[in-house]
Protein backbone atom coordinates (compact mmCIF):
# COMPACT_ATOMS: atom_id res chain seq x y z
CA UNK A 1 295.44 167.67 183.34
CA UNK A 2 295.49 165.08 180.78
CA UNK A 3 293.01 166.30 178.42
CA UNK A 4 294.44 169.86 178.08
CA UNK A 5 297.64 167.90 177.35
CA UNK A 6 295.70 165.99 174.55
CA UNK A 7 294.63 169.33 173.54
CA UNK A 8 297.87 170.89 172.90
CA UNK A 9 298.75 167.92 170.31
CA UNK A 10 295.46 167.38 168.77
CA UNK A 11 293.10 170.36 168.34
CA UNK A 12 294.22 172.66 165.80
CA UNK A 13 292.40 176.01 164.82
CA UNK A 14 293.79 176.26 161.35
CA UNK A 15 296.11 174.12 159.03
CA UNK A 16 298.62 177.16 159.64
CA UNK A 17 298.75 175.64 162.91
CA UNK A 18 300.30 172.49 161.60
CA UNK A 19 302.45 173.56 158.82
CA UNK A 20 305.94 173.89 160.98
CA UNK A 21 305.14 170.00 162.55
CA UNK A 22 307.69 167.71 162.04
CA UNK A 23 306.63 163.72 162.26
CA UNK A 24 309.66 161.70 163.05
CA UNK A 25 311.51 164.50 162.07
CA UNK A 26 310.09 164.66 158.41
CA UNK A 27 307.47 167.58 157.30
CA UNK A 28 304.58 166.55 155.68
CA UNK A 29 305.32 167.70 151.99
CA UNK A 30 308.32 164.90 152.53
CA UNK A 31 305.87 161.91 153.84
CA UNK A 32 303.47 163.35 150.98
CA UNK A 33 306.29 162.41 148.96
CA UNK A 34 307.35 158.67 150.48
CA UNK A 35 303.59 157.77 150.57
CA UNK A 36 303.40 158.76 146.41
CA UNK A 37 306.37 156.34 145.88
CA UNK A 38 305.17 153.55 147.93
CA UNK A 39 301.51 153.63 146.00
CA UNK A 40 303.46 153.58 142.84
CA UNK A 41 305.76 151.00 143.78
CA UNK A 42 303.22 148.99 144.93
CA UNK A 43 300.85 149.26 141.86
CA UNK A 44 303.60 148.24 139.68
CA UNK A 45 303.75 145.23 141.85
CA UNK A 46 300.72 144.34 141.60
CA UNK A 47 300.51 144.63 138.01
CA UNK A 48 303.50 142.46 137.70
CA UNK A 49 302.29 139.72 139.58
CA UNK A 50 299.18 139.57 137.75
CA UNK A 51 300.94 139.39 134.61
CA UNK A 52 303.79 136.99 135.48
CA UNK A 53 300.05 134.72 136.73
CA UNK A 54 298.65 135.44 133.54
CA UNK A 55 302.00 134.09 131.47
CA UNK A 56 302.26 130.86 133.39
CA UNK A 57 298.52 130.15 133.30
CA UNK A 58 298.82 130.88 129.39
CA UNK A 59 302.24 128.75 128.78
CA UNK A 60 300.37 126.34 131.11
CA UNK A 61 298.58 124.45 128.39
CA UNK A 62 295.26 124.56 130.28
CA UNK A 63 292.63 126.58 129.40
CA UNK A 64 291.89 129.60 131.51
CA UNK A 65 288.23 128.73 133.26
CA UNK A 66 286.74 131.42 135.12
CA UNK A 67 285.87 131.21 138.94
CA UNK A 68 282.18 130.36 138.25
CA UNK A 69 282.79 126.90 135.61
C-alpha cells in the first residue's frame, strides 16, 4: 500500500508530468527564480568579505605571507 503511494509522488513518465506541481505553493519557474537570486546574493557576499579581508590585511601594516611561510 505504501509503495504505490510513493509511486504516485515520485515516479514520473515525462517532465509533462510535473509541469502543473506546485512546491509549497510555488511552481518551479518561481523557485528557479529565488534559487538565481540567492546564488547571486551570496557570491556578492563572498566577494565582499574577501575584499573587506584583503583591505584590513593591506591597511594592516604587515606584510601579506602566504599559508606555506
Amino acid at each position: 500500500m505504501t509503495l504505490k503511494f510513493l509511486n504516485y509522488f515520485f515516479i514520473f513518465t515525462s517532465n509533462n508530468d510535473v509541469q502543473d506541481l506546485l512546491i509549497f505553493g510555488q511552481n518551479i519557474n518561481t523557485w528557479l527564480i529565488y534559487v538565481l537570486i540567492f546564488f547571486g546574493l551570496t557570491s556578492l557576499a563572498f566577494v565582499a568579505v574577501w575584499l573587506i579581508g584583503f583591505l584590513s590585511e593591506s591597511k594592516s601594516e604587515k606584510s601579506i605571507k602566504q599559508p606555506w611561510e
